[in-house]
PDB file of N, CA and C in Angstrom:
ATOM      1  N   UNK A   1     147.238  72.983 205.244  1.00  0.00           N
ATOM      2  CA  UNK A   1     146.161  73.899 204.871  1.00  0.00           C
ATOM      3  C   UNK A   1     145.357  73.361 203.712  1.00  0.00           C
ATOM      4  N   UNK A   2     144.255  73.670 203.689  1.00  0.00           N
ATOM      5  CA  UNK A   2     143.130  73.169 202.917  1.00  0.00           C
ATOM      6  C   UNK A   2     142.464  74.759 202.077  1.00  0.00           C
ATOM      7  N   UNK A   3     142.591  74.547 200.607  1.00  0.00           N
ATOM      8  CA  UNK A   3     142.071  75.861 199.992  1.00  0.00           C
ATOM      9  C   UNK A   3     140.579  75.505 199.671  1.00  0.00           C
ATOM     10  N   UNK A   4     139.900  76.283 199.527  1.00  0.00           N
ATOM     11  CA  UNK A   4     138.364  75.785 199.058  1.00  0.00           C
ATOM     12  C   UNK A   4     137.729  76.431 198.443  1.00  0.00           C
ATOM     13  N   UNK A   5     137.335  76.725 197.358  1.00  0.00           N
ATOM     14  CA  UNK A   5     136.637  76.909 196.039  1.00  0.00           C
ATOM     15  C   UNK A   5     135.761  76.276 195.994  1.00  0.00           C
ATOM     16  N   UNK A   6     134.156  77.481 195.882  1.00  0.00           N
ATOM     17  CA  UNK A   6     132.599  76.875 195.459  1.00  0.00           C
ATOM     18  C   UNK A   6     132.352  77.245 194.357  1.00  0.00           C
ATOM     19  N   UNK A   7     131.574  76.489 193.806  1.00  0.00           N
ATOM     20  CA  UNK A   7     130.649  77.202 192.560  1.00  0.00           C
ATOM     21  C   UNK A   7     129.843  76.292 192.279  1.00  0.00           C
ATOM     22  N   UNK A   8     128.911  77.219 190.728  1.00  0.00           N
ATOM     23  CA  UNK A   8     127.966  76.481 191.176  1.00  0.00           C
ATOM     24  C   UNK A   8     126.358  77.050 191.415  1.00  0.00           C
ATOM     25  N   UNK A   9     126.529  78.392 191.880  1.00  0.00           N
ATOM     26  CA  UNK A   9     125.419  78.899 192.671  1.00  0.00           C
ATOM     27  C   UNK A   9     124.528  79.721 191.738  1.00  0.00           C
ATOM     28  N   UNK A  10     123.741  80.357 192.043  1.00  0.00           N
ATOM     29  CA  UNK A  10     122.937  81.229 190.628  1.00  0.00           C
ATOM     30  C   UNK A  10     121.717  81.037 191.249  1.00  0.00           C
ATOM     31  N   UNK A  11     120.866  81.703 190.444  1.00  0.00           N
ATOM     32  CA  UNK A  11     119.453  81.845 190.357  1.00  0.00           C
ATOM     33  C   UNK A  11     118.738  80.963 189.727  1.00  0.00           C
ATOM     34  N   UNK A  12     117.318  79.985 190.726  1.00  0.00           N
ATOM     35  CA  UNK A  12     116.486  79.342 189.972  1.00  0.00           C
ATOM     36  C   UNK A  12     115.269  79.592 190.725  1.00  0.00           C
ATOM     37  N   UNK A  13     114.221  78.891 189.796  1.00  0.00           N
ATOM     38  CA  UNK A  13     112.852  78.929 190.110  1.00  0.00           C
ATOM     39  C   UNK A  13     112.609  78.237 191.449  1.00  0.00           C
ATOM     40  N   UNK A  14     112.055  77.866 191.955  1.00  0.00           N
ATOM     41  CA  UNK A  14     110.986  77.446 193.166  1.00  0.00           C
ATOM     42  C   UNK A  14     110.793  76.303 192.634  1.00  0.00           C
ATOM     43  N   UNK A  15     111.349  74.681 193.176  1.00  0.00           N
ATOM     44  CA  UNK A  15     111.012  73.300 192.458  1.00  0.00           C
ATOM     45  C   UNK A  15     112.007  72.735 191.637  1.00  0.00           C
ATOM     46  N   UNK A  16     112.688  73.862 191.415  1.00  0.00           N
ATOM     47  CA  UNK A  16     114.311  73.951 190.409  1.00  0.00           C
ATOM     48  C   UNK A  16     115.544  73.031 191.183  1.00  0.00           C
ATOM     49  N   UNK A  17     116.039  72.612 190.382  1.00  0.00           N
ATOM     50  CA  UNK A  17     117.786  72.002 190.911  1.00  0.00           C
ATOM     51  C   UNK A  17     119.180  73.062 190.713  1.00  0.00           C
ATOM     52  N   UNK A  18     120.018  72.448 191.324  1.00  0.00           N
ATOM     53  CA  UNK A  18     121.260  73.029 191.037  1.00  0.00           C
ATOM     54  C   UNK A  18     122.309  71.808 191.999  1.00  0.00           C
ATOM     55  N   UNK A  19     123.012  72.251 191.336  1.00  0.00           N
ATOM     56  CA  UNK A  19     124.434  71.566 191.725  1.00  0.00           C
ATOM     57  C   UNK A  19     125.379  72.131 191.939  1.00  0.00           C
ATOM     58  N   UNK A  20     125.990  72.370 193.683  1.00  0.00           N
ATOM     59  CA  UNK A  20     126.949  73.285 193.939  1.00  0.00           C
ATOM     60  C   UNK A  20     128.640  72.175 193.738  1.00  0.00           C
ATOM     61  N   UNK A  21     129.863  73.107 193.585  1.00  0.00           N
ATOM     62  CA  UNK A  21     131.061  72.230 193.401  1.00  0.00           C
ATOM     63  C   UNK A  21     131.772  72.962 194.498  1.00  0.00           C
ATOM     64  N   UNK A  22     132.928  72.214 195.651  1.00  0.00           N
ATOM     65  CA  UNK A  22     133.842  72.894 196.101  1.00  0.00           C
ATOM     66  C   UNK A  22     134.923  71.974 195.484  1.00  0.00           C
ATOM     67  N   UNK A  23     135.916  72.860 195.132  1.00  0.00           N
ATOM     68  CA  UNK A  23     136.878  71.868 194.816  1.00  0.00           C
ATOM     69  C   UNK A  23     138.179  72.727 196.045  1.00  0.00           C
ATOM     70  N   UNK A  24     138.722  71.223 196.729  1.00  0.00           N
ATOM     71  CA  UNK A  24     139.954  71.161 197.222  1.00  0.00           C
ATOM     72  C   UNK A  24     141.472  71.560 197.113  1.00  0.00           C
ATOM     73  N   UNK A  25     141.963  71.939 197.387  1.00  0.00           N
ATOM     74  CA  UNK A  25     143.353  72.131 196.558  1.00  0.00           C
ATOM     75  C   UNK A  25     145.062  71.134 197.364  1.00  0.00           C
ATOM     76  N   UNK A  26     144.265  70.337 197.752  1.00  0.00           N
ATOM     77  CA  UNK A  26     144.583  68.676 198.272  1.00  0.00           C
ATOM     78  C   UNK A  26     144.026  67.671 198.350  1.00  0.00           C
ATOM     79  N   UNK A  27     144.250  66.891 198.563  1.00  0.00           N
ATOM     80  CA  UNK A  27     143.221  65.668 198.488  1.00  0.00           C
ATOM     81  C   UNK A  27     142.151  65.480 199.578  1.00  0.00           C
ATOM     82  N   UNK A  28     141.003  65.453 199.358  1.00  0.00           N
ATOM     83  CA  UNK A  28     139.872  65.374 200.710  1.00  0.00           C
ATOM     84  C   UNK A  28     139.762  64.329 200.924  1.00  0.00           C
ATOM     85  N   UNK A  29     140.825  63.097 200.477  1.00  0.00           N
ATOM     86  CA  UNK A  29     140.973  61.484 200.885  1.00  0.00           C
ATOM     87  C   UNK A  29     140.828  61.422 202.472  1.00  0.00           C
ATOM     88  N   UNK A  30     141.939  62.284 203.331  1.00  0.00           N
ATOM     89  CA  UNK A  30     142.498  62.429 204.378  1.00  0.00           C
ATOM     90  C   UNK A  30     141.739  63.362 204.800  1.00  0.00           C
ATOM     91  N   UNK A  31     140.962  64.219 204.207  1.00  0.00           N
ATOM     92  CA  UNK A  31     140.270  64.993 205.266  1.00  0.00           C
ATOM     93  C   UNK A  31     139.149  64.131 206.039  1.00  0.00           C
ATOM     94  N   UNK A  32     138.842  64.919 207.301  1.00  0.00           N
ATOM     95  CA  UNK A  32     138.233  63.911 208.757  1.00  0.00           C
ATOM     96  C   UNK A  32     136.630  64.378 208.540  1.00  0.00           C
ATOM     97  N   UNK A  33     136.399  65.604 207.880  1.00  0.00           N
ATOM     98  CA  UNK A  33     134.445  65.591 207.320  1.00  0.00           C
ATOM     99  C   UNK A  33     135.220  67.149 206.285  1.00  0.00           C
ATOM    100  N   UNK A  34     133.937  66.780 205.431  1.00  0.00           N
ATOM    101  CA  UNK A  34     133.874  67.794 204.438  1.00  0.00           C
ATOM    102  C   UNK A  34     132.404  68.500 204.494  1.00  0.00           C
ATOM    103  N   UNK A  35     131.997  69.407 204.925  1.00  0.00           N
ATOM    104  CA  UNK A  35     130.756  69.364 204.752  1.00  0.00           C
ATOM    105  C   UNK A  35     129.860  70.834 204.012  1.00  0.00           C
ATOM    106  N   UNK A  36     128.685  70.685 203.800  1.00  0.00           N
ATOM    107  CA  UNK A  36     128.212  72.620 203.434  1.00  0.00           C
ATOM    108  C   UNK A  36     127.390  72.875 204.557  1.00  0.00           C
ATOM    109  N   UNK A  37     127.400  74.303 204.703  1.00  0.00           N
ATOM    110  CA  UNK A  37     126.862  75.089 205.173  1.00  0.00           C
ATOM    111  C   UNK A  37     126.090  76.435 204.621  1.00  0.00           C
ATOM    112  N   UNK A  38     125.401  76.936 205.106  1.00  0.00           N
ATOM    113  CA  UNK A  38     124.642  77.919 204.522  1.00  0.00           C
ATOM    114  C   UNK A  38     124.532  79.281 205.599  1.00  0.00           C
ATOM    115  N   UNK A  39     124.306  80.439 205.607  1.00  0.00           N
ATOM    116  CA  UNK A  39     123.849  81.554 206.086  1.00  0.00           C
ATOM    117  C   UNK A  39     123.371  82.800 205.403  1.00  0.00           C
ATOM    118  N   UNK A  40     121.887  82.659 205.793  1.00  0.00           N
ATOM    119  CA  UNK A  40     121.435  84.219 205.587  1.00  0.00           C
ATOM    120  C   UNK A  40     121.875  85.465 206.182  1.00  0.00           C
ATOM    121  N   UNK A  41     121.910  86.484 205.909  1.00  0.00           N
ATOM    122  CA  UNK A  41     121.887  87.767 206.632  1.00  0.00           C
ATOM    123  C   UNK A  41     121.470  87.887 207.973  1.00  0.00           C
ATOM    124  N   UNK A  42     122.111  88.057 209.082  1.00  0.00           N
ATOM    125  CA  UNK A  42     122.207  88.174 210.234  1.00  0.00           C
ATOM    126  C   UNK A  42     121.488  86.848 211.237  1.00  0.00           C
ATOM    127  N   UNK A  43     121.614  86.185 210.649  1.00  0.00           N
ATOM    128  CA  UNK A  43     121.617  84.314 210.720  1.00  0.00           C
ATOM    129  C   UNK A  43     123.152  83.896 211.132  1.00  0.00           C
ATOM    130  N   UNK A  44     122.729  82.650 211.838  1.00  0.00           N
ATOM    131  CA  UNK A  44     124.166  81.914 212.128  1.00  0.00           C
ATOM    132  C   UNK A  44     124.006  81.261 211.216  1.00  0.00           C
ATOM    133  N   UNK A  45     125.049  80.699 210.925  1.00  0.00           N
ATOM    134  CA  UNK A  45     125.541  79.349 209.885  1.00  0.00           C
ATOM    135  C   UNK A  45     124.991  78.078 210.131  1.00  0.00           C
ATOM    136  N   UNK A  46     124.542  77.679 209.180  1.00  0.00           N
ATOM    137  CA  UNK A  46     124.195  76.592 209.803  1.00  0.00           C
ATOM    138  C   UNK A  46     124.704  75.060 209.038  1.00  0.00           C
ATOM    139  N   UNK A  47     124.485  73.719 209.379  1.00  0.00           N
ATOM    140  CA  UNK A  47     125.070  72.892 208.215  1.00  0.00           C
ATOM    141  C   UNK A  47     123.787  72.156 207.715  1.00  0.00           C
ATOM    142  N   UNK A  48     124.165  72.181 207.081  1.00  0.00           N
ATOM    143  CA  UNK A  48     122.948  71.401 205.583  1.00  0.00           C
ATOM    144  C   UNK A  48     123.642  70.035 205.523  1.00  0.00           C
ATOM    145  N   UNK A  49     124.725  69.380 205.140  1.00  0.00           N
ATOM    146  CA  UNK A  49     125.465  68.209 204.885  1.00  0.00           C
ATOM    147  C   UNK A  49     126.454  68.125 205.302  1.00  0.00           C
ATOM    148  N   UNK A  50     126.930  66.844 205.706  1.00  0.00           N
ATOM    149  CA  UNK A  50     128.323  66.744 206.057  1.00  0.00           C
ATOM    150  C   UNK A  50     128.228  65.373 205.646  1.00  0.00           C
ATOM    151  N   UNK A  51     129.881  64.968 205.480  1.00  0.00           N
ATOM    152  CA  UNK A  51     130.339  63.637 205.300  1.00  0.00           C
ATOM    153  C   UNK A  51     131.471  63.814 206.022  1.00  0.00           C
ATOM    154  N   UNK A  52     131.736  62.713 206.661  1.00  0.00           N
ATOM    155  CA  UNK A  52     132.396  62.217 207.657  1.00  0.00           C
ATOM    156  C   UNK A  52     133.119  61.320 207.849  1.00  0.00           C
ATOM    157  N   UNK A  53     134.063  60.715 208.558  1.00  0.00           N
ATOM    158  CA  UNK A  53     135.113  59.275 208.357  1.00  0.00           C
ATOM    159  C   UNK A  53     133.827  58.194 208.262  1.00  0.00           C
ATOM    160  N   UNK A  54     134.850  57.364 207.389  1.00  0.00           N
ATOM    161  CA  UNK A  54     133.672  56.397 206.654  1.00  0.00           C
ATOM    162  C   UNK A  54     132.863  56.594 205.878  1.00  0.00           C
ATOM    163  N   UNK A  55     133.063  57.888 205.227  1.00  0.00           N
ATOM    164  CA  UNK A  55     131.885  58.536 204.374  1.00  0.00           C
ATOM    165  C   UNK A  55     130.300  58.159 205.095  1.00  0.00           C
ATOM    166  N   UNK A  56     130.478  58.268 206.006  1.00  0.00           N
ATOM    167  CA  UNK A  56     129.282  58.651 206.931  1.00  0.00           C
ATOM    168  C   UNK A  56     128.518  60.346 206.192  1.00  0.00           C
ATOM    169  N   UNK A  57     127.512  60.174 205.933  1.00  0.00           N
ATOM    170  CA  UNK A  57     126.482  61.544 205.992  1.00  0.00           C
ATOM    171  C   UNK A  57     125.765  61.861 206.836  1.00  0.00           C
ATOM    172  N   UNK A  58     125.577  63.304 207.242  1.00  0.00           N
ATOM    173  CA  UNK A  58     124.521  64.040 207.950  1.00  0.00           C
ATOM    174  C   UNK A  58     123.345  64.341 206.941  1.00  0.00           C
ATOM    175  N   UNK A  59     122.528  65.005 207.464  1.00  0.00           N
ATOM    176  CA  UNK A  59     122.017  66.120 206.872  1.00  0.00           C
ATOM    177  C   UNK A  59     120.755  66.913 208.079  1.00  0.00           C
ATOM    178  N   UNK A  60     120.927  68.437 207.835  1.00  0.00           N
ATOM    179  CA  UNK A  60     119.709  68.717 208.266  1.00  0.00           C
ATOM    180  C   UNK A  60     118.431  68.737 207.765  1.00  0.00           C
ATOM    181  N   UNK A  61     117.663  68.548 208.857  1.00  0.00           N
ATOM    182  CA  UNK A  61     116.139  68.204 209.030  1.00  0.00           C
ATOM    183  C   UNK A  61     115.613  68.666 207.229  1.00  0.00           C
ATOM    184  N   UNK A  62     116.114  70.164 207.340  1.00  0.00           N
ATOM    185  CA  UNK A  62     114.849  71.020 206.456  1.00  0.00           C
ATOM    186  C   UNK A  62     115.832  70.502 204.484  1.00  0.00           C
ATOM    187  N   UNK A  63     116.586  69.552 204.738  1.00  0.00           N
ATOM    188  CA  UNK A  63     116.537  69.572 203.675  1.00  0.00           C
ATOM    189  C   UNK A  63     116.794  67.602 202.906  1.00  0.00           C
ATOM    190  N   UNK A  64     116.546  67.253 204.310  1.00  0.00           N
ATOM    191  CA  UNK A  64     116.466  65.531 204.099  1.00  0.00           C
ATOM    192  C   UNK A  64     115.620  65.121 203.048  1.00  0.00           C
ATOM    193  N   UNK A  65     116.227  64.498 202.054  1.00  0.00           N
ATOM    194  CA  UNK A  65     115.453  63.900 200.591  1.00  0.00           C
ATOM    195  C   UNK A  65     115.296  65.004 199.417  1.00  0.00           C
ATOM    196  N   UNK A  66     115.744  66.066 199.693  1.00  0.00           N
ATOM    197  CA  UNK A  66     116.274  66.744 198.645  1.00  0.00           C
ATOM    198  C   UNK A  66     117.604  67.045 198.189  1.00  0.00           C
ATOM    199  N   UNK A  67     118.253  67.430 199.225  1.00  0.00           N
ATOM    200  CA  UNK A  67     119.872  67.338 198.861  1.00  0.00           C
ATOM    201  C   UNK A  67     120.296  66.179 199.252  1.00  0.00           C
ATOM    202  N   UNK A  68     121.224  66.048 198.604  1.00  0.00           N
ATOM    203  CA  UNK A  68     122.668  65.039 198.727  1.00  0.00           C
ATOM    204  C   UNK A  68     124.118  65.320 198.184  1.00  0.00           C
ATOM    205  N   UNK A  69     124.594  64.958 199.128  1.00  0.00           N
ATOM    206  CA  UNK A  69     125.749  65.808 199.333  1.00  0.00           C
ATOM    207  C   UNK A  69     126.716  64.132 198.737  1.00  0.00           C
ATOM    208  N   UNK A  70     127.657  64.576 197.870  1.00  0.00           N
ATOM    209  CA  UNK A  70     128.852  63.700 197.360  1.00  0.00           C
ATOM    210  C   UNK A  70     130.092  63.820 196.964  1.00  0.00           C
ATOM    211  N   UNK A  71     131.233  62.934 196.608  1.00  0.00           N
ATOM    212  CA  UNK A  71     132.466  63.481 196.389  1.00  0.00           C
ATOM    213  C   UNK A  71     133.188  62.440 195.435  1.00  0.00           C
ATOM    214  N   UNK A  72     134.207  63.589 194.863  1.00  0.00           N
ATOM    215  CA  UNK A  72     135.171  62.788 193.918  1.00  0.00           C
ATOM    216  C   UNK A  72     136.120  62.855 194.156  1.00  0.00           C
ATOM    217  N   UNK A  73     136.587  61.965 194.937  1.00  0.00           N
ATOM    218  CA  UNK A  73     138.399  61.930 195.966  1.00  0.00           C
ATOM    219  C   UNK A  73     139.497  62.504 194.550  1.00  0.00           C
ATOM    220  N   UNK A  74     139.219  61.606 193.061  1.00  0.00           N
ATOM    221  CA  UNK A  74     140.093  61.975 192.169  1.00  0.00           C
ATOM    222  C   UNK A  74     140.380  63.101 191.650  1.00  0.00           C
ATOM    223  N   UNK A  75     139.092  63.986 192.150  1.00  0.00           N
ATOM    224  CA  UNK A  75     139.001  65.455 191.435  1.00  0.00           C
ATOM    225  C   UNK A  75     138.925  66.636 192.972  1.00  0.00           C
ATOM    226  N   UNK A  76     139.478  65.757 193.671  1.00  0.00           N
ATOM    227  CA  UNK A  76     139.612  66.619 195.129  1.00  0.00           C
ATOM    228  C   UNK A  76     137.871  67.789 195.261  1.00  0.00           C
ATOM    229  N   UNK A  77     136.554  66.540 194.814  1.00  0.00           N
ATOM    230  CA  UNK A  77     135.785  67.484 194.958  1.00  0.00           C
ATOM    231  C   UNK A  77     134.671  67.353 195.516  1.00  0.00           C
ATOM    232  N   UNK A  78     133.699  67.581 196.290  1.00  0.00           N
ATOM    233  CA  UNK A  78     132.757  67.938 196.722  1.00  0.00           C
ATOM    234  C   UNK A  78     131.389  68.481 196.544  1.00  0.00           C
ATOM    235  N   UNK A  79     130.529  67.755 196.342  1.00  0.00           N
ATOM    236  CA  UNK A  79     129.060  68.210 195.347  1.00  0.00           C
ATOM    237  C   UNK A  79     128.206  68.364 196.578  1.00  0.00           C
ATOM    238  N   UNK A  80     127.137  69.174 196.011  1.00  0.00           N
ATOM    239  CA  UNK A  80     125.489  69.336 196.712  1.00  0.00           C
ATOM    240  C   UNK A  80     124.987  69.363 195.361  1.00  0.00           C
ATOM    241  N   UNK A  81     124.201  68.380 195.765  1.00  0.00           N
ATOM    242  CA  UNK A  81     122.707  68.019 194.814  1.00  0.00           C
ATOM    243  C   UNK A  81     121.946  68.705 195.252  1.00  0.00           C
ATOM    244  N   UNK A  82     121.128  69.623 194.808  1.00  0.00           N
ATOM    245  CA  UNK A  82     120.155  70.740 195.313  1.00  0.00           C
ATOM    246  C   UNK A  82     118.677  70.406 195.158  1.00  0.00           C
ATOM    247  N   UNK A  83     117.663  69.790 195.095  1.00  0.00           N
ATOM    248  CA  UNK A  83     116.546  69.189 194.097  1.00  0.00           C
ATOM    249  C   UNK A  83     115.504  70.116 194.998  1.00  0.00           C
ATOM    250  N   UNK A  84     114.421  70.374 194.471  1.00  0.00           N
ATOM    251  CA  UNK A  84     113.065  70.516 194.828  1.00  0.00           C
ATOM    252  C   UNK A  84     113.050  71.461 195.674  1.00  0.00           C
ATOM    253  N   UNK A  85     114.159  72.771 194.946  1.00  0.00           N
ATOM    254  CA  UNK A  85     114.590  73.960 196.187  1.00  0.00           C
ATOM    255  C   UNK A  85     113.157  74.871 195.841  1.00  0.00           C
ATOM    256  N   UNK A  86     113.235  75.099 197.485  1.00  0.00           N
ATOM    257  CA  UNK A  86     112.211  76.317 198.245  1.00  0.00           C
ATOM    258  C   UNK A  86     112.617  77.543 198.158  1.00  0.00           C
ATOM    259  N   UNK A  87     112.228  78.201 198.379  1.00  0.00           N
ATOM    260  CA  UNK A  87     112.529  79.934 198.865  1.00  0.00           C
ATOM    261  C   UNK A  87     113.190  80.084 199.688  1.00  0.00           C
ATOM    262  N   UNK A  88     112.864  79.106 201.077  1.00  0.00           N
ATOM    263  CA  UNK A  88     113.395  78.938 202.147  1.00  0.00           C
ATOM    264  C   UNK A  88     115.397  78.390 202.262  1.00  0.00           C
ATOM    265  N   UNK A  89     115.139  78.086 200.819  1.00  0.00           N
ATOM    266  CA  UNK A  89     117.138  77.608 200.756  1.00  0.00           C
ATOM    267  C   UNK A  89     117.888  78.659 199.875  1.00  0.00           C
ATOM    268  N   UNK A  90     116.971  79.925 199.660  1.00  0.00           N
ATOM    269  CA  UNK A  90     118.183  80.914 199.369  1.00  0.00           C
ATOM    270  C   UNK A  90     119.248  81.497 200.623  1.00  0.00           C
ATOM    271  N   UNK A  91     120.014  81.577 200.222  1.00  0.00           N
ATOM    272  CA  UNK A  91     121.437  81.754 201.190  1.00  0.00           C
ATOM    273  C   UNK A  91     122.511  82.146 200.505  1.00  0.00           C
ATOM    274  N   UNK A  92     123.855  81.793 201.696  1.00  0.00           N
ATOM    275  CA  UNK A  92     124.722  81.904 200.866  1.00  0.00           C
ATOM    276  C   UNK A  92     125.590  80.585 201.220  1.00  0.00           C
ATOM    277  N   UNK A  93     126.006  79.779 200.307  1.00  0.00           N
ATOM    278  CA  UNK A  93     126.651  78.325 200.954  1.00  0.00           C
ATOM    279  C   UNK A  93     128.079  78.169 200.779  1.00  0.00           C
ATOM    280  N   UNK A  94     128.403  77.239 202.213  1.00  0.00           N
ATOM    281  CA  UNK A  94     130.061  77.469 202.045  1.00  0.00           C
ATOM    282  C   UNK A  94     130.099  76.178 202.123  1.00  0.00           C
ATOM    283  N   UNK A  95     131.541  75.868 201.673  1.00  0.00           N
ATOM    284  CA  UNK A  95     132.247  74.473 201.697  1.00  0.00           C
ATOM    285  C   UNK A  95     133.293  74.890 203.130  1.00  0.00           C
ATOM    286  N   UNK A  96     133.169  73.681 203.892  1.00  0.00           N
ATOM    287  CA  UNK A  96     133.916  73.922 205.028  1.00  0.00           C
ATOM    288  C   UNK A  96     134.678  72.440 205.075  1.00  0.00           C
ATOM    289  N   UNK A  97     135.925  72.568 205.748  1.00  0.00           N
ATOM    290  CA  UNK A  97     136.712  71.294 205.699  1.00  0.00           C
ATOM    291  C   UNK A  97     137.124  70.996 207.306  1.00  0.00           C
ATOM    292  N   UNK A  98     137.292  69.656 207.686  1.00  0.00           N
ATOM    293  CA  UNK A  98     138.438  69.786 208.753  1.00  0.00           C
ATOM    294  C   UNK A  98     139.056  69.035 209.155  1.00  0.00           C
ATOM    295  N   UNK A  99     140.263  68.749 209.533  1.00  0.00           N
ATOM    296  CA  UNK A  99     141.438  68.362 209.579  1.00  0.00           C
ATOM    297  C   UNK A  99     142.301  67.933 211.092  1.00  0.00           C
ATOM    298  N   UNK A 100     142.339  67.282 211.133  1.00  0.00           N
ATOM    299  CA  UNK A 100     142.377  67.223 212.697  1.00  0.00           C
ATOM    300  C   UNK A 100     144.222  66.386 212.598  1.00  0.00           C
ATOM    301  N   UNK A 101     144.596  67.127 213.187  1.00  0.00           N
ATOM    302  CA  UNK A 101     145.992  66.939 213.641  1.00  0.00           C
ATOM    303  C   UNK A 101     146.560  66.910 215.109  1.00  0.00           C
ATOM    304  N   UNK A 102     146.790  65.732 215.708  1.00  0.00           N
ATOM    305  CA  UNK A 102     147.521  65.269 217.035  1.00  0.00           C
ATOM    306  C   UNK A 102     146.068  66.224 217.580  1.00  0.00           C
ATOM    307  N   UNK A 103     144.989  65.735 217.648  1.00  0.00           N
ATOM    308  CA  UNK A 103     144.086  65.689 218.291  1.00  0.00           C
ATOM    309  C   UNK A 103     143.147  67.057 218.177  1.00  0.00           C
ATOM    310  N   UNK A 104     143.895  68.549 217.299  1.00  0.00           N
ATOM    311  CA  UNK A 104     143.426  69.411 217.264  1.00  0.00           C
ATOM    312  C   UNK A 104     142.908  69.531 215.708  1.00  0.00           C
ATOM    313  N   UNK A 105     141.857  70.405 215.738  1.00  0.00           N
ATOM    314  CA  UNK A 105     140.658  70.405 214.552  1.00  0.00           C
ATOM    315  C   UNK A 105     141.209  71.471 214.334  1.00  0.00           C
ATOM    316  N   UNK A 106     141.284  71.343 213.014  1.00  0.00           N
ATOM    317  CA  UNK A 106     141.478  72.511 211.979  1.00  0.00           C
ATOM    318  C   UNK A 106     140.622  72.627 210.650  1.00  0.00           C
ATOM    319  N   UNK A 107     139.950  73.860 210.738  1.00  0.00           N
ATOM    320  CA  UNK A 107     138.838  74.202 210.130  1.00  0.00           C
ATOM    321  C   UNK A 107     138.845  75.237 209.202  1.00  0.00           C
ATOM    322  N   UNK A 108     138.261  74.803 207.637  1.00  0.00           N
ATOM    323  CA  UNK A 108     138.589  75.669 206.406  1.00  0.00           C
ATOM    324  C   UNK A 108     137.740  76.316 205.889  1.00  0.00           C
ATOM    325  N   UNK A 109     137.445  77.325 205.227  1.00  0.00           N
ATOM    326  CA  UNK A 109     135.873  77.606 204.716  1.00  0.00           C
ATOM    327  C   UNK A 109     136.124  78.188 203.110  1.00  0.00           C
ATOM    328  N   UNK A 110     135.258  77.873 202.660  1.00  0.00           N
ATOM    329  CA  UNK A 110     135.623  78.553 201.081  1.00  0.00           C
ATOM    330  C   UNK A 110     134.409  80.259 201.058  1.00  0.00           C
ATOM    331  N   UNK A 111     134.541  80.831 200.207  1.00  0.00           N
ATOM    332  CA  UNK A 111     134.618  82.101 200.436  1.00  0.00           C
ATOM    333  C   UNK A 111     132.725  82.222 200.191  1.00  0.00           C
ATOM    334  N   UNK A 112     132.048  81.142 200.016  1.00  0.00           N
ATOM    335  CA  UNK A 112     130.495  81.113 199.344  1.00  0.00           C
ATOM    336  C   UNK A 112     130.178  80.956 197.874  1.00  0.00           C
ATOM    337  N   UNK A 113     129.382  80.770 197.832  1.00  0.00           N
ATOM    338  CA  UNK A 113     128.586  81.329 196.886  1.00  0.00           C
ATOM    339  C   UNK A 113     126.749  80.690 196.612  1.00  0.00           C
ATOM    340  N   UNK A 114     126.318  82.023 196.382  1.00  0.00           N
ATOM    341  CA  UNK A 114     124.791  82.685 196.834  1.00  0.00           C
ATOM    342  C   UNK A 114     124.040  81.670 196.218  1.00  0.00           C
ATOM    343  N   UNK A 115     123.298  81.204 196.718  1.00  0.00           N
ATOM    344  CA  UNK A 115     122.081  80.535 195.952  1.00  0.00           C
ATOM    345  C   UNK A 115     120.631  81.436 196.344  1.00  0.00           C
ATOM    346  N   UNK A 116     120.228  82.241 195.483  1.00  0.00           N
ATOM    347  CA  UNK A 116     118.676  82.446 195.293  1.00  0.00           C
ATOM    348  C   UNK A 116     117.352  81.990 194.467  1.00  0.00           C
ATOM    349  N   UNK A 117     116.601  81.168 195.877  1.00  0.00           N
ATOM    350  CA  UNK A 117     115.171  80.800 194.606  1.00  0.00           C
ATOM    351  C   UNK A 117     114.094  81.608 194.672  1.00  0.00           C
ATOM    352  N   UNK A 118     113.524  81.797 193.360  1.00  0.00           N
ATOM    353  CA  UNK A 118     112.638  82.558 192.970  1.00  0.00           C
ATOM    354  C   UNK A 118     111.158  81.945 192.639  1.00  0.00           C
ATOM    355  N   UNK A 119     110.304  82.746 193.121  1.00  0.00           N
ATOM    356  CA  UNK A 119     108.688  82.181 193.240  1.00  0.00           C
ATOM    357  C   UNK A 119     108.639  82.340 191.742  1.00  0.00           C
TER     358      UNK A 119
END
C-alpha cells in the first residue's frame, strides 16, 4: 500500500505560481508512474502529469510549458510546478500512484487539495 499526502494548494492571482507536494509514505523508487490529476465539480478527473518507468513524462495539452511535474526519490516526494496559472486550473488536485504487482495495477489517490486562481 501506498499512503499519499498533498499540499501545497491555496489561493493565487491569475499569472501566479505555486508548487504542489505529495509526499509518499514508501519509496516512489519502485513505484511504476506517479502522477497528478485534477477535478472540478461534476467533471471527471482528469491527468495533468504523469511520470512513468524511466522517468518518462506526460503532460496534458492545456497545461504543456507551464507545469512540470518532478520528484525526490530521497524524500519519497512528488512536485507540480504550477507557473503562469489561468482561471481555467482552479480545481481540486490529487496525487495518484500505481503499483503493479504480478501483472495487476494497483492504484492510490491522496485525499486533494484545492487550487483556486483569482482574476
Amino acid at each position: 500500500q501506498v499512503q499519499l499526502v498533498e499540499s501545497g494548494g491555496g489561493l493565487v492571482q491569475a499569472g501566479g505560481s505555486l508548487r504542489l507536494s505529495c509526499a509518499a509514505s514508501r519509496s516512489i523508487f519502485s513505484v511504476d508512474a506517479m502522477s497528478w490529476y485534477r477535478q472540478a465539480p461534476g467533471k471527471q478527473r482528469e491527468l495533468v502529469a504523469r511520470f512513468t518507468t524511466g522517468d518518462t513524462t506526460n503532460y496534458a495539452d492545456s497545461v504543456k510549458g507551464r507545469f512540470t511535474i518532478s520528484r525526490d526519490n530521497a524524500k519519497n516526494t512528488v512536485y507540480l510546478q504550477m507557473n503562469s496559472l489561468k482561471l481555467e486550473d482552479t480545481d481540486v488536485y490529487y496525487c495518484n500512484a500505481v503499483v503493479v504487482v504480478a501483472n495487476r495495477e494497483y492504484a492510490y489517490w491522496g485525499q486533494g487539495t484545492q487550487v483556486t486562481v483569482s482574476s
